[in-house]
Protein backbone atom coordinates (compact mmCIF):
# COMPACT_ATOMS: atom_id res chain seq x y z
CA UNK A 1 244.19 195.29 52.41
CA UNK A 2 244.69 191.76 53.00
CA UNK A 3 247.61 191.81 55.71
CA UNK A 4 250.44 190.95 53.47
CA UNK A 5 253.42 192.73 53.64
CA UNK A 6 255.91 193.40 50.45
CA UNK A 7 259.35 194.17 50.46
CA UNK A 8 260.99 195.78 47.21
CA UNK A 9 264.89 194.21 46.64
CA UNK A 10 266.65 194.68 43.57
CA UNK A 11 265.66 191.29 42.06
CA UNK A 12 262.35 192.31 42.73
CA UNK A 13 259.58 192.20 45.14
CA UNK A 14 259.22 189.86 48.05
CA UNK A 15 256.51 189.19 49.86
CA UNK A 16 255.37 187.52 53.36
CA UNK A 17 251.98 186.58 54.52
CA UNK A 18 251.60 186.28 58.07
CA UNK A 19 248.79 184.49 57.65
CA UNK A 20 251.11 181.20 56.07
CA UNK A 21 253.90 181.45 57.97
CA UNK A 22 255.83 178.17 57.84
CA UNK A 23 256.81 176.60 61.24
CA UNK A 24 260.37 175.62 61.70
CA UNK A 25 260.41 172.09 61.43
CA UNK A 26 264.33 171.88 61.75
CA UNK A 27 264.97 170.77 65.62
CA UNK A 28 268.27 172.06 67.12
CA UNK A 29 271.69 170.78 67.25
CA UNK A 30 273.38 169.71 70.76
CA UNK A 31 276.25 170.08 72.14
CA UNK A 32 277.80 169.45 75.32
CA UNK A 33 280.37 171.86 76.11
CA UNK A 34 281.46 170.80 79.59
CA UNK A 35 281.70 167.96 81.45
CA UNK A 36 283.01 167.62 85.33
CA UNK A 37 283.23 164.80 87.41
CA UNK A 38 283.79 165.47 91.26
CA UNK A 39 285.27 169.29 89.73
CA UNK A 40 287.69 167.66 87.38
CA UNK A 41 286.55 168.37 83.46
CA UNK A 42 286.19 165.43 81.38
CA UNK A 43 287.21 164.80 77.82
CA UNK A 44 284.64 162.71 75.32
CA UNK A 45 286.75 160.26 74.26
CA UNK A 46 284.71 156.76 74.13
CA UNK A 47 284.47 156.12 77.63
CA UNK A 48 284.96 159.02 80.46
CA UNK A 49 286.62 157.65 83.49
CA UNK A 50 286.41 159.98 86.49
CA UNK A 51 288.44 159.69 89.86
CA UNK A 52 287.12 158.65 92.86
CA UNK A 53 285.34 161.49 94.54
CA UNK A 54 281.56 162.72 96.22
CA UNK A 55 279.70 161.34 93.55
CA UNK A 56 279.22 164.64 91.80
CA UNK A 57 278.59 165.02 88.18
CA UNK A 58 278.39 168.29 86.20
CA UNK A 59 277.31 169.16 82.28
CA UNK A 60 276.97 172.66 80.62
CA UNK A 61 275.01 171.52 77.26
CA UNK A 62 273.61 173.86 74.02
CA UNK A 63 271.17 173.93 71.51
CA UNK A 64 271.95 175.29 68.48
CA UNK A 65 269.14 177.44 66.31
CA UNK A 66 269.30 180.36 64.17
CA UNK A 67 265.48 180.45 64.63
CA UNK A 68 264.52 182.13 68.40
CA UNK A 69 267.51 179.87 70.42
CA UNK A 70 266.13 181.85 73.50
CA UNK A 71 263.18 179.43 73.25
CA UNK A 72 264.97 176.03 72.73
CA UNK A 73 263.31 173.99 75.45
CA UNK A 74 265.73 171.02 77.15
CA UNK A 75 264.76 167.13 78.28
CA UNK A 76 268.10 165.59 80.16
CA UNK A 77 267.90 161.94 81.25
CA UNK A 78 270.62 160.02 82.81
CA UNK A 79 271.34 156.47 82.61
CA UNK A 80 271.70 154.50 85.66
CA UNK A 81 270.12 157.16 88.12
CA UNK A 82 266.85 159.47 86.52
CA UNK A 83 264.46 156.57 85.41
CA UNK A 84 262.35 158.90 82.84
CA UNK A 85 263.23 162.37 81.15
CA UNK A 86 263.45 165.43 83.23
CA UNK A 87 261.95 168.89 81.32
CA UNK A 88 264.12 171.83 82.52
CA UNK A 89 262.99 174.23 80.41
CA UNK A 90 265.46 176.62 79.17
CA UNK A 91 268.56 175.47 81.48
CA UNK A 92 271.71 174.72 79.58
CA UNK A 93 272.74 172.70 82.73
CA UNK A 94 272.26 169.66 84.81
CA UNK A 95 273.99 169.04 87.83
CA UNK A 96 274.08 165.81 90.22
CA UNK A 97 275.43 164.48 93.54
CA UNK A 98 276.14 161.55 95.77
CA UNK A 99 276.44 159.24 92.96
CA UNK A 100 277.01 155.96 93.91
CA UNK A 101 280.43 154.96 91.72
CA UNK A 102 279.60 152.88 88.60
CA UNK A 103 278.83 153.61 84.54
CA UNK A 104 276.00 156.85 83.77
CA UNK A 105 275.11 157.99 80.49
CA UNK A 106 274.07 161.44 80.16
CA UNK A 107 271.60 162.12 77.66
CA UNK A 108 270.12 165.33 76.05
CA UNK A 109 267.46 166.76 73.88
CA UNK A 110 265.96 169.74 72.53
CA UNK A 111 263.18 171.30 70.30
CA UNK A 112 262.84 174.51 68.58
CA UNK A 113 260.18 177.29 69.41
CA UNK A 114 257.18 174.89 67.56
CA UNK A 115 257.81 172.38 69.61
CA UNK A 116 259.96 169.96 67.38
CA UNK A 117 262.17 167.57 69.44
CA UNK A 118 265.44 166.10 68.00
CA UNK A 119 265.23 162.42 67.07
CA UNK A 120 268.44 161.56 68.19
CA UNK A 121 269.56 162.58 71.57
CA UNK A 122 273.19 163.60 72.35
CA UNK A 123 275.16 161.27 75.03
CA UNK A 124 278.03 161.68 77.06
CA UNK A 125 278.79 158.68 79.06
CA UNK A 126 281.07 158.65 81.93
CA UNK A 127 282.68 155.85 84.38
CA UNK A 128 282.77 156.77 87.93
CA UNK A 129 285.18 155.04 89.70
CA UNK A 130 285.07 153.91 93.24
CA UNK A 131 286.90 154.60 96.49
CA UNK A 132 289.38 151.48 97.60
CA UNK A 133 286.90 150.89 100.60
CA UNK A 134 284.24 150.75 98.14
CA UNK A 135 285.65 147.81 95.92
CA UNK A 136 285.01 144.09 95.62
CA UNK A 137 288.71 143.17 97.26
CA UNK A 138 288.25 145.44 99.99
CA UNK A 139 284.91 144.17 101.11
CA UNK A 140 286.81 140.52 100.34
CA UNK A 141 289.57 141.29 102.66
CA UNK A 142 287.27 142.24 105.16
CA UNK A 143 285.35 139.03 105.02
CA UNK A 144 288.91 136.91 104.96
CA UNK A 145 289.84 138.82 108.45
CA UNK A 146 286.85 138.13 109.28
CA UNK A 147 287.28 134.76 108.97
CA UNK A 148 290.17 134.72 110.65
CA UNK A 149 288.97 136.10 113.80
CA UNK A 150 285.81 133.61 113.66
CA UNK A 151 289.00 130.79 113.19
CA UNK A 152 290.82 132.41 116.28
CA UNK A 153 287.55 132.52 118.49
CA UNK A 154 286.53 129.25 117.80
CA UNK A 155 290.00 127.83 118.70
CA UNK A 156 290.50 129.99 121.83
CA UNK A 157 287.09 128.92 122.93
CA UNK A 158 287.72 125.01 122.08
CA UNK A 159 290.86 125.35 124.36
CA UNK A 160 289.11 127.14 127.05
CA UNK A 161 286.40 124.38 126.93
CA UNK A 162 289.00 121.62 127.49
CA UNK A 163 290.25 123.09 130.00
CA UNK A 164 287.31 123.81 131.79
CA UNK A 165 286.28 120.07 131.44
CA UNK A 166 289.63 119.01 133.17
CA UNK A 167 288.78 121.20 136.03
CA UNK A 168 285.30 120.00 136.55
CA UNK A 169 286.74 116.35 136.26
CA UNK A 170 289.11 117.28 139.61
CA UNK A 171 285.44 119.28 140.61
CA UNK A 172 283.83 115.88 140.33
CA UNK A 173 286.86 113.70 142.37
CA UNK A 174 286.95 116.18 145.16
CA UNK A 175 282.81 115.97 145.64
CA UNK A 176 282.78 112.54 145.48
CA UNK A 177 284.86 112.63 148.36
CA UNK A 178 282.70 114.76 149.60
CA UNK A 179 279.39 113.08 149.11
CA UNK A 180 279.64 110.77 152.20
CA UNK A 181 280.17 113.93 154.55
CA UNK A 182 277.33 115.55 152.79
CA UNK A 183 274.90 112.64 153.13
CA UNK A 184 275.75 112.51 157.14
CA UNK A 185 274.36 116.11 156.82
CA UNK A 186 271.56 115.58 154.60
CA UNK A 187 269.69 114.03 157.35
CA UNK A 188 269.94 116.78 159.61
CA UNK A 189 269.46 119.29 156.21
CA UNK A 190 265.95 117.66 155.99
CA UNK A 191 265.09 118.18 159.50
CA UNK A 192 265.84 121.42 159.44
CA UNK A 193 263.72 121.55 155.86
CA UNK A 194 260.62 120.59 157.43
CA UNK A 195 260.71 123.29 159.78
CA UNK A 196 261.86 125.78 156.99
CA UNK A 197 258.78 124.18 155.28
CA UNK A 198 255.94 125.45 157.57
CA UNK A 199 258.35 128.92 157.31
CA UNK A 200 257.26 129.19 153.52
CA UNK A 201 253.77 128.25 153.92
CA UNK A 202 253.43 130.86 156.10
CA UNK A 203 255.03 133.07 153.32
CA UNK A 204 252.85 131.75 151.10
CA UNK A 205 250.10 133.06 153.08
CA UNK A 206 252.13 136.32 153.33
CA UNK A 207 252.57 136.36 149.11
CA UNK A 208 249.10 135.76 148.55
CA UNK A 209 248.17 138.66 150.62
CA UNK A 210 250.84 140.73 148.79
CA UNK A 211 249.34 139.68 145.37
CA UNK A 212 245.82 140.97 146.63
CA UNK A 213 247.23 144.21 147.80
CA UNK A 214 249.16 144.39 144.16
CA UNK A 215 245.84 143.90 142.65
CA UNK A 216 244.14 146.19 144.62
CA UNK A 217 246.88 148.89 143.55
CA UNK A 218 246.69 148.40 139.65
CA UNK A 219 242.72 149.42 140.55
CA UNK A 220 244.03 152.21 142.15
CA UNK A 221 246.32 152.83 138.74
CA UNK A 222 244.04 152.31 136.13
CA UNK A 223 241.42 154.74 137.97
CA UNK A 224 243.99 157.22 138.64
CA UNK A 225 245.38 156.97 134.79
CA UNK A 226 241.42 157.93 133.80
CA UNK A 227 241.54 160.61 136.18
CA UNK A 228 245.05 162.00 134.48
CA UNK A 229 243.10 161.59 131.14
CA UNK A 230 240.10 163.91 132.63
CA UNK A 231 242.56 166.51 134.16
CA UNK A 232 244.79 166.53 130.83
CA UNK A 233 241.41 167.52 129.25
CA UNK A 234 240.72 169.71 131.60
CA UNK A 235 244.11 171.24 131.07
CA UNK A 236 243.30 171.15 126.75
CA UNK A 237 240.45 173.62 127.23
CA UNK A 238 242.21 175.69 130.36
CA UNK A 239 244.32 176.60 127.19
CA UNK A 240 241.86 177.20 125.02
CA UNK A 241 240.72 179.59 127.59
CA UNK A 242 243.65 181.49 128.44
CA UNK A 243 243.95 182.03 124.99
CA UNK A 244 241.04 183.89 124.91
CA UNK A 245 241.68 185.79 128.22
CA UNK A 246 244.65 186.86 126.41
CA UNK A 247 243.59 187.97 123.07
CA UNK A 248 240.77 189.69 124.78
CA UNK A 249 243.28 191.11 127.72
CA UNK A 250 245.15 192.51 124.27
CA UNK A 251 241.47 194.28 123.25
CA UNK A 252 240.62 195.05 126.42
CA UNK A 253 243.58 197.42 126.70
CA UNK A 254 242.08 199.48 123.73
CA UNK A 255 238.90 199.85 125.57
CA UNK A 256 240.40 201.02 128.68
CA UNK A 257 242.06 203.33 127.33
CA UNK A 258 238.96 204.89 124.82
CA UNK A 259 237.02 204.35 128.50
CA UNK A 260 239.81 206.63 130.33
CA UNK A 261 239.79 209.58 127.35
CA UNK A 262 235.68 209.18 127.60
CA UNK A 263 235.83 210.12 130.91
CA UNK A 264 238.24 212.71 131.00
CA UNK A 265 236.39 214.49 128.28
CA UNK A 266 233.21 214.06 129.82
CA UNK A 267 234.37 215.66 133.45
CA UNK A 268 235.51 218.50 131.32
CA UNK A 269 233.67 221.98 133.03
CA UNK A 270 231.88 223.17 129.81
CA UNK A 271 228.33 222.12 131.25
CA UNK A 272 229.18 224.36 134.78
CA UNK A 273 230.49 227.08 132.66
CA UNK A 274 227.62 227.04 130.00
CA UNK A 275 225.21 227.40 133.77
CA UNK A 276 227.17 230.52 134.38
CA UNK A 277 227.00 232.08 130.87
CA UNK A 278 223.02 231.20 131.12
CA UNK A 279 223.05 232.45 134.73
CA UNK A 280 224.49 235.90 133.41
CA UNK A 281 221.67 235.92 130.69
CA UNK A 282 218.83 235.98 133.14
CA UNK A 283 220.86 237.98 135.67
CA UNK A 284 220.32 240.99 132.93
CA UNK A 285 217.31 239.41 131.17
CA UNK A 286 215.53 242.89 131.72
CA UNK A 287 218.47 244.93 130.36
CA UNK A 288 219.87 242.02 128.53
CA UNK A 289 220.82 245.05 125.44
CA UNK A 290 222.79 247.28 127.37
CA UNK A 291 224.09 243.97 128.63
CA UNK A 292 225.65 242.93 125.75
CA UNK A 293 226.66 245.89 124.23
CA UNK A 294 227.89 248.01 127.06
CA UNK A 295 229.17 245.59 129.99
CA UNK A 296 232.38 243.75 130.00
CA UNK A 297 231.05 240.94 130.43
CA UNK A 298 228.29 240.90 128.35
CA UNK A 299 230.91 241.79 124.98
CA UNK A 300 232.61 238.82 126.34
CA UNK A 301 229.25 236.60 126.71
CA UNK A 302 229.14 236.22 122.45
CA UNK A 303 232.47 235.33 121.60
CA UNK A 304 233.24 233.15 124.43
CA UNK A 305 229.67 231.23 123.68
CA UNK A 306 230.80 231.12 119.76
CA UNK A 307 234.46 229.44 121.33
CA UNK A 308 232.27 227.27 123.45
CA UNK A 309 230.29 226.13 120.45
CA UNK A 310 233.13 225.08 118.14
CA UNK A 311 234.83 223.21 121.09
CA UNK A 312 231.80 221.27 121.95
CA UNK A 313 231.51 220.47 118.34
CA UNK A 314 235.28 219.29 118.24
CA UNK A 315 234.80 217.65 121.18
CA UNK A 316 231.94 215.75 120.04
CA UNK A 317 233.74 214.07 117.09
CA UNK A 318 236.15 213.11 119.07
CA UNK A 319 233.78 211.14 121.63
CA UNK A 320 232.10 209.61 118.41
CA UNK A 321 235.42 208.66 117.09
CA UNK A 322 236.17 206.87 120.57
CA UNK A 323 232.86 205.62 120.61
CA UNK A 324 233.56 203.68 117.21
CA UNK A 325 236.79 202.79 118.17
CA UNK A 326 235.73 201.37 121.26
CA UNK A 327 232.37 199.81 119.14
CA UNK A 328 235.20 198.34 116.97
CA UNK A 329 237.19 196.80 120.10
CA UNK A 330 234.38 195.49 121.62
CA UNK A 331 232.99 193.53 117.82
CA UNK A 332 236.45 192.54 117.96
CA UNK A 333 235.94 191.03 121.62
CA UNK A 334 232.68 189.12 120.19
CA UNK A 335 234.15 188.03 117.56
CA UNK A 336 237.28 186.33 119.53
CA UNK A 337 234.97 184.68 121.75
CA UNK A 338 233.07 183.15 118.87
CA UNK A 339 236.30 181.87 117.45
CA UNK A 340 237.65 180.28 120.73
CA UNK A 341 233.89 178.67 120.87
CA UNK A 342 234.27 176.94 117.68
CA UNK A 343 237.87 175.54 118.31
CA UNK A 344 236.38 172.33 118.23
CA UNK A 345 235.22 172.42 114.64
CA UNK A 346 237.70 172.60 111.88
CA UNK A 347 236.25 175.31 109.32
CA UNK A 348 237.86 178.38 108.72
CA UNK A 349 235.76 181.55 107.56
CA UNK A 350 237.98 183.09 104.51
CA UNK A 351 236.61 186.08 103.17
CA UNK A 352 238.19 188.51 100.71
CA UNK A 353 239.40 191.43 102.61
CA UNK A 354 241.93 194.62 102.27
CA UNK A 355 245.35 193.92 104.17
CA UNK A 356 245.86 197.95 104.45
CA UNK A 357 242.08 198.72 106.36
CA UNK A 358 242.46 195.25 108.43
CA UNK A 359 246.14 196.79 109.40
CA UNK A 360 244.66 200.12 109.76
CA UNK A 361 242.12 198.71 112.19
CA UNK A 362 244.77 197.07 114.50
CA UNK A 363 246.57 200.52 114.31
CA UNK A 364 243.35 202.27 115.20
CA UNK A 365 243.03 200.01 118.63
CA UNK A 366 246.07 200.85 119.68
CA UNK A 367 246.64 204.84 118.29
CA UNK A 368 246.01 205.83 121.76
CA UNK A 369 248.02 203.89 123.60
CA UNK A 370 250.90 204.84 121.33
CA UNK A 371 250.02 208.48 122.11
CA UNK A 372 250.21 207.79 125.81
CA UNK A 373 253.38 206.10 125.79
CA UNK A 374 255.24 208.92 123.21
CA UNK A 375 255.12 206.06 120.40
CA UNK A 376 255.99 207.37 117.28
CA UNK A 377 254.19 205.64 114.71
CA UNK A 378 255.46 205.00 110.84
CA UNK A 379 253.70 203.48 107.87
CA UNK A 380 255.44 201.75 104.66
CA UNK A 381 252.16 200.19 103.13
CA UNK A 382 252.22 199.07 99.35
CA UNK A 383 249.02 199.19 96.88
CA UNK A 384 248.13 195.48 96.68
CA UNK A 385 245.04 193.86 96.00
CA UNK A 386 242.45 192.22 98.39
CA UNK A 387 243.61 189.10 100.06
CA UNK A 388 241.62 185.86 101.08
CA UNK A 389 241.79 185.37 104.98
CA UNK A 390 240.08 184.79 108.27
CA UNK A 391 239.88 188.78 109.21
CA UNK A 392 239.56 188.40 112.92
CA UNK A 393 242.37 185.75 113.30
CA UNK A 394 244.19 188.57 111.20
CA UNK A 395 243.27 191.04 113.76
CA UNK A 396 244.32 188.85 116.38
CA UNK A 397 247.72 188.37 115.28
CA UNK A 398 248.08 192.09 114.65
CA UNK A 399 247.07 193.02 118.14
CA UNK A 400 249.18 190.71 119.78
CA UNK A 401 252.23 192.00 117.75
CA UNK A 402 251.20 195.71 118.04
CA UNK A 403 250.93 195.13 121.78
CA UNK A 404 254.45 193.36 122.32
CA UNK A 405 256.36 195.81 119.72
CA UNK A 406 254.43 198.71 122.69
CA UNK A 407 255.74 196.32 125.36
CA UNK A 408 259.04 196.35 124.19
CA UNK A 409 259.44 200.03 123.57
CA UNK A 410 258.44 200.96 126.96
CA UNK A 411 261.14 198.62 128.61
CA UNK A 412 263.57 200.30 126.51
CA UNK A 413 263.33 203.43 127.72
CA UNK A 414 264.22 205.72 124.78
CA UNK A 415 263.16 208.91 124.46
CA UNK A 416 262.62 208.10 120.27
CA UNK A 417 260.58 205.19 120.60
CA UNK A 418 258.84 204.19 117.52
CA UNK A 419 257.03 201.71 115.53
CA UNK A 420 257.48 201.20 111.57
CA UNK A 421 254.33 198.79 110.17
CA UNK A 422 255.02 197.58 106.22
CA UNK A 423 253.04 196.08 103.68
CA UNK A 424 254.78 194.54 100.98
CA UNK A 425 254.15 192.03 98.24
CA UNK A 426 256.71 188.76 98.13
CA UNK A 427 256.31 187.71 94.14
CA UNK A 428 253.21 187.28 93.09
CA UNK A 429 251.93 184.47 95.77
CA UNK A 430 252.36 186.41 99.30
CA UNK A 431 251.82 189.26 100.73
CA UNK A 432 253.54 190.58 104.06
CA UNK A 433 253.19 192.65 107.40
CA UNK A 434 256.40 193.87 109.56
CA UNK A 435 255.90 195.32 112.66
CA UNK A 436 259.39 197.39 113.87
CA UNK A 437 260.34 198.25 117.02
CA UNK A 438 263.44 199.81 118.38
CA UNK A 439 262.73 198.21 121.83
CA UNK A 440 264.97 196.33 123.68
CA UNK A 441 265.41 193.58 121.40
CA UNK A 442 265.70 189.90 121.52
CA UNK A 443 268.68 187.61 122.47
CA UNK A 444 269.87 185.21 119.91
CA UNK A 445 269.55 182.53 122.25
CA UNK A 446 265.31 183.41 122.96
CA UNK A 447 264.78 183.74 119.08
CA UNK A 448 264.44 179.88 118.22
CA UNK A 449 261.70 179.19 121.44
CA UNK A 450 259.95 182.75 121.20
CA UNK A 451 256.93 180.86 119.77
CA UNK A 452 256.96 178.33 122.38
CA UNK A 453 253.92 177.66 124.59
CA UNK A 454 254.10 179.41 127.89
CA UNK A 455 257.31 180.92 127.09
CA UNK A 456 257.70 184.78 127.82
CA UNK A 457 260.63 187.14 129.11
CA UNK A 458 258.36 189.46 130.68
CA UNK A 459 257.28 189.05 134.61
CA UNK A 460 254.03 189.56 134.05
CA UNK A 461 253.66 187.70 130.99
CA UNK A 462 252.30 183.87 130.38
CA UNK A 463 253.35 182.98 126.95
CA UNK A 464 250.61 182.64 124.86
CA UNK A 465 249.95 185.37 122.72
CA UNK A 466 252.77 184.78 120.23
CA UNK A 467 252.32 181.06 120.37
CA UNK A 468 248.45 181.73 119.87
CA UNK A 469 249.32 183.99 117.17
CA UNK A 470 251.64 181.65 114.96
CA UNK A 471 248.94 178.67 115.43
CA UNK A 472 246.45 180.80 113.77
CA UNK A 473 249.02 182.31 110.76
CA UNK A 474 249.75 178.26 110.05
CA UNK A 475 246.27 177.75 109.88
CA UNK A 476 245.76 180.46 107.73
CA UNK A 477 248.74 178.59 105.53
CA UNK A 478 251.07 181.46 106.48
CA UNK A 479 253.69 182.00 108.83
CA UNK A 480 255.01 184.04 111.41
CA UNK A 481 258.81 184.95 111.94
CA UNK A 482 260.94 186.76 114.38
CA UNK A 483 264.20 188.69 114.31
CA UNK A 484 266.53 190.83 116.04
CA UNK A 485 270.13 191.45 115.89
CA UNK A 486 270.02 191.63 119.70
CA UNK A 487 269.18 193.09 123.29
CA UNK A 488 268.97 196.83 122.57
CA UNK A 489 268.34 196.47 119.14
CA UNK A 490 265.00 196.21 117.99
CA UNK A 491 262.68 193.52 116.42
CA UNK A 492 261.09 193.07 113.50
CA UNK A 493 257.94 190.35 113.27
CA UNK A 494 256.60 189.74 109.63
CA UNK A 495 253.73 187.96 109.00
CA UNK A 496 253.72 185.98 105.65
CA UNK A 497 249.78 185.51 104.07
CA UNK A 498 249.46 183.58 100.41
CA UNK A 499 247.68 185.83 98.18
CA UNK A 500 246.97 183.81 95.09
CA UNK A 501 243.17 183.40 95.60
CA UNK A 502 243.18 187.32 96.07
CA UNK A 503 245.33 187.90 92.69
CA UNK A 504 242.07 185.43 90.91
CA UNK A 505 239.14 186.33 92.41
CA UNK A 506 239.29 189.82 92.63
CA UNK A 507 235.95 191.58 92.87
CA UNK A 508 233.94 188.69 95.15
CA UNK A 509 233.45 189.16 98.79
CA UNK A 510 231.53 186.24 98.98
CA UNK A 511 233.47 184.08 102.18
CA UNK A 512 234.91 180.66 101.76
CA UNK A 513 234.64 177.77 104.29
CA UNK A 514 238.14 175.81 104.47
């Protein structure tokens, strides 16, 4: 068997080696089919002229192949606006706008599924024509009025001139006449100078104090503009730190609340009642038998002690599971400290990590919260492969959200209050988490400042989880959205992630510095 394949036909037998296949060294044929200029179609005849318009030009083009035409690849150029040829790929189509108005050529190519190009390309040329504002005679009228007004200026102002010189010669004739009163006075004007003259040195004396004290004062400035540049650093890590008061207020709700189940399980009676069960043990220690077999309470001792048992037992899972879970909040705690302590750097610890468990750990702070409240809790989570992130700004975020979408149920007031959390996949490059609430919503007006610094609807809120929150999705090179059709209806938060390096390096956990 060598891999040839024969066909039988009634002049015989053909046959086809894949091995030799012959490539298609024929390129296509093009065509334009349509041409529009500012919407109207244009016919090629020589020269297209087009009508004045936006500038827009339109062409619908074709290759023509009887050999795979679903793989003709396309190269469009055109003449007076691209400066090199544009690949498109398969598109039969080009489309431009806010053409300036003048001559374009529109030229096309294509090659076949090996790669052959056609040696000649096909050209459509069109004239765009321009508006009458846009046109040499316009912008020539416009210089002649111009011109004109220039002309009329310059003669109004030559008039007003003259006459301003006649007045100032009839100026001149009346103050000549008035010279020889004026010089009468000039001798008592200089009298009366000298004694203005020891006024201004005394001024003088007066300025030159001012100038000191202005002196003095820019002192006064310049130290209090380094003082401003202390307190505005001062106010830079005040930031920092209510940051982390906040993200660990967020946690620190988790733990009270594992703290408060702890120690309602804990003052639980089973230790007195165990003492009385052991009390009525060496009450009849000397009959202890008949005890159990013939008293009340001694039939009662074994099955109650048996009850006792399995309840203890449940009872201890669930103070290990609140254990963890508060282990888990306070790691978390640690670990938002240590980020807040290395603001000042600018590496980023990326490690591969599973967007369902990191979600599932958010959830898992929170669970009992949501039971206390009558939160109904929903999950839509998709199987998609580990992502590359920073998993404790992650968590952050999630809290945060978790804790508002809690917030926001509450001040609703429903009696159905719930939560929905999804995990989807956007294409192949992101990945996303909604959080959805059917709280009491957010108005239009609040959605395009929810993000701001310091901004919050909520008395006793400050405004910086959500801002803290989107900060550390864009550095993460992901975003963080809001939106809600308004109050009383809900709101839905997705965080976007990129999940490319997850899609390549699946399989290594080893963490990246950014």
């Amino acid at each position: 068997m060598d891999g040839r394949i024969w066909f039988p036909k009634a002049q015989g037998l053909v046959m086809i080696d894949p091995n030799h296949l012959a490539a298609n060294l024929v390129p296509p044929q093009i065509h334009v089919d349509v041409a529009r200029a500012n919407g109207q179609d244009l016919t090629k005849s020589g020269r297209a002229v087009a009508r004045p318009g936006k500038g827009e030009l339109e062409f619908h083009y074709v290759g023509l192949s009887f050999v795979a035409p679903e793989k003709i690849q396309y190269r469009i150029k055109l003449d007076g606006y691209d400066k090199q040829w544009v690949t498109v790929g398969t598109r039969r189509s080009a489309f431009y706008t806010n053409l300036k108005p003048g001559q374009y050529d529109f030229h096309v190519q294509a090659c076949n599924e090996d790669g052959i190009w056609s040696n000649a390309d096909t050209h459509f040329a069109v004239m765009l024509q321009p508006h009458y504002y846009q046109t040499g005679w316009f912008y020539l009228a416009i210089g002649l009025l111009a011109a004109g007004a220039l002309a009329g200026a310059y003669r109004w102002r030559v008039k007003h001139l003259q006459l301003r010189q006649k007045r100032l010669q009839e100026t001149n004739d009346l103050l000549e006449v008035k010279v020889g009163k004026r010089t009468a006075e000039l001798a008592r004007e200089i009298d009366r100078r000298q004694r203005a003259q020891v006024e201004i040195e005394a001024q003088k004396v007066s300025l030159e104090k001012e100038i000191e004290e202005r002196k003095r004062m820019e002192r006064v400035i310049e130290r209090t503009h380094q003082e401003l540049m202390i307190a505005s650093r001062h106010a830079g890590q005040a930031e920092v730190a209510t940051n982390v008061l906040h993200n660990v207020g967020n946690v620190l709700n988790s733990v009270n609340v594992s703290a408060n189940v702890l120690s309602d399980r804990l003052r639980r009676p089973y230790a007195d009642n165990l003492a009385k069960a052991v009390g009525l043990v060496r009450e009849h220690q000397a009959d202890l038998a008949r005890f159990l077999t013939e008293d009340r309470r001694g039939q009662a001792l074994l099955p109650y002690l048996e009850q006792l048992a399995s309840q203890l037992d449940r009872e201890r899972n669930e103070l290990l599971s609140e254990v963890n879970s508060l282990g888990d909040n306070v790691h978390h705690i640690t670990e938002i400290v240590a980020t807040q302590q290395s603001i000042a750097t600018t590496s980023v610890v990326m490690e591969q990590i599973s967007l369902a468990e990191t979600v599932e750990c958010a959830l898992k702070m929170q669970l009992s919260s949501f039971d206390r409240h009558s939160i109904a809790l929903e999950r839509e989570f998709e199987d998609l492969p580990p992502i590359v992130a920073d998993r404790h700004k992650l968590l952050q975020i999630l809290v945060n959200l978790l804790s508002n979408a809690k917030n926001a149920c509450e001040e609703a007031a429903r009696s159905d209050k719930k939560i929905v959390v999804r995990i989807k996949a956007l294409g192949r490059d992101q990945v996303a988490v909604a959080i959805e609430d059917n709280g009491i919503g957010i108005p239009p007006g609040n959605l395009t400042r929810i993000f701001a610094h310091g901004f919050t609807t909520r008395t006793s809120g400050h405004g910086f989880g959500l801002h803290s929150s989107a900060l550390a999705a864009k550095e993460m090179n992901g975003s963080l959205t809001a939106h809600s059709e308004g109050l009383g209806q809900g709101a839905v938060f997705t965080l976007e992630l990129p999940c490319e390096v997850g899609f390549r390096h699946a399989g290594h956990a080893e963490p990246v510095m950014v």
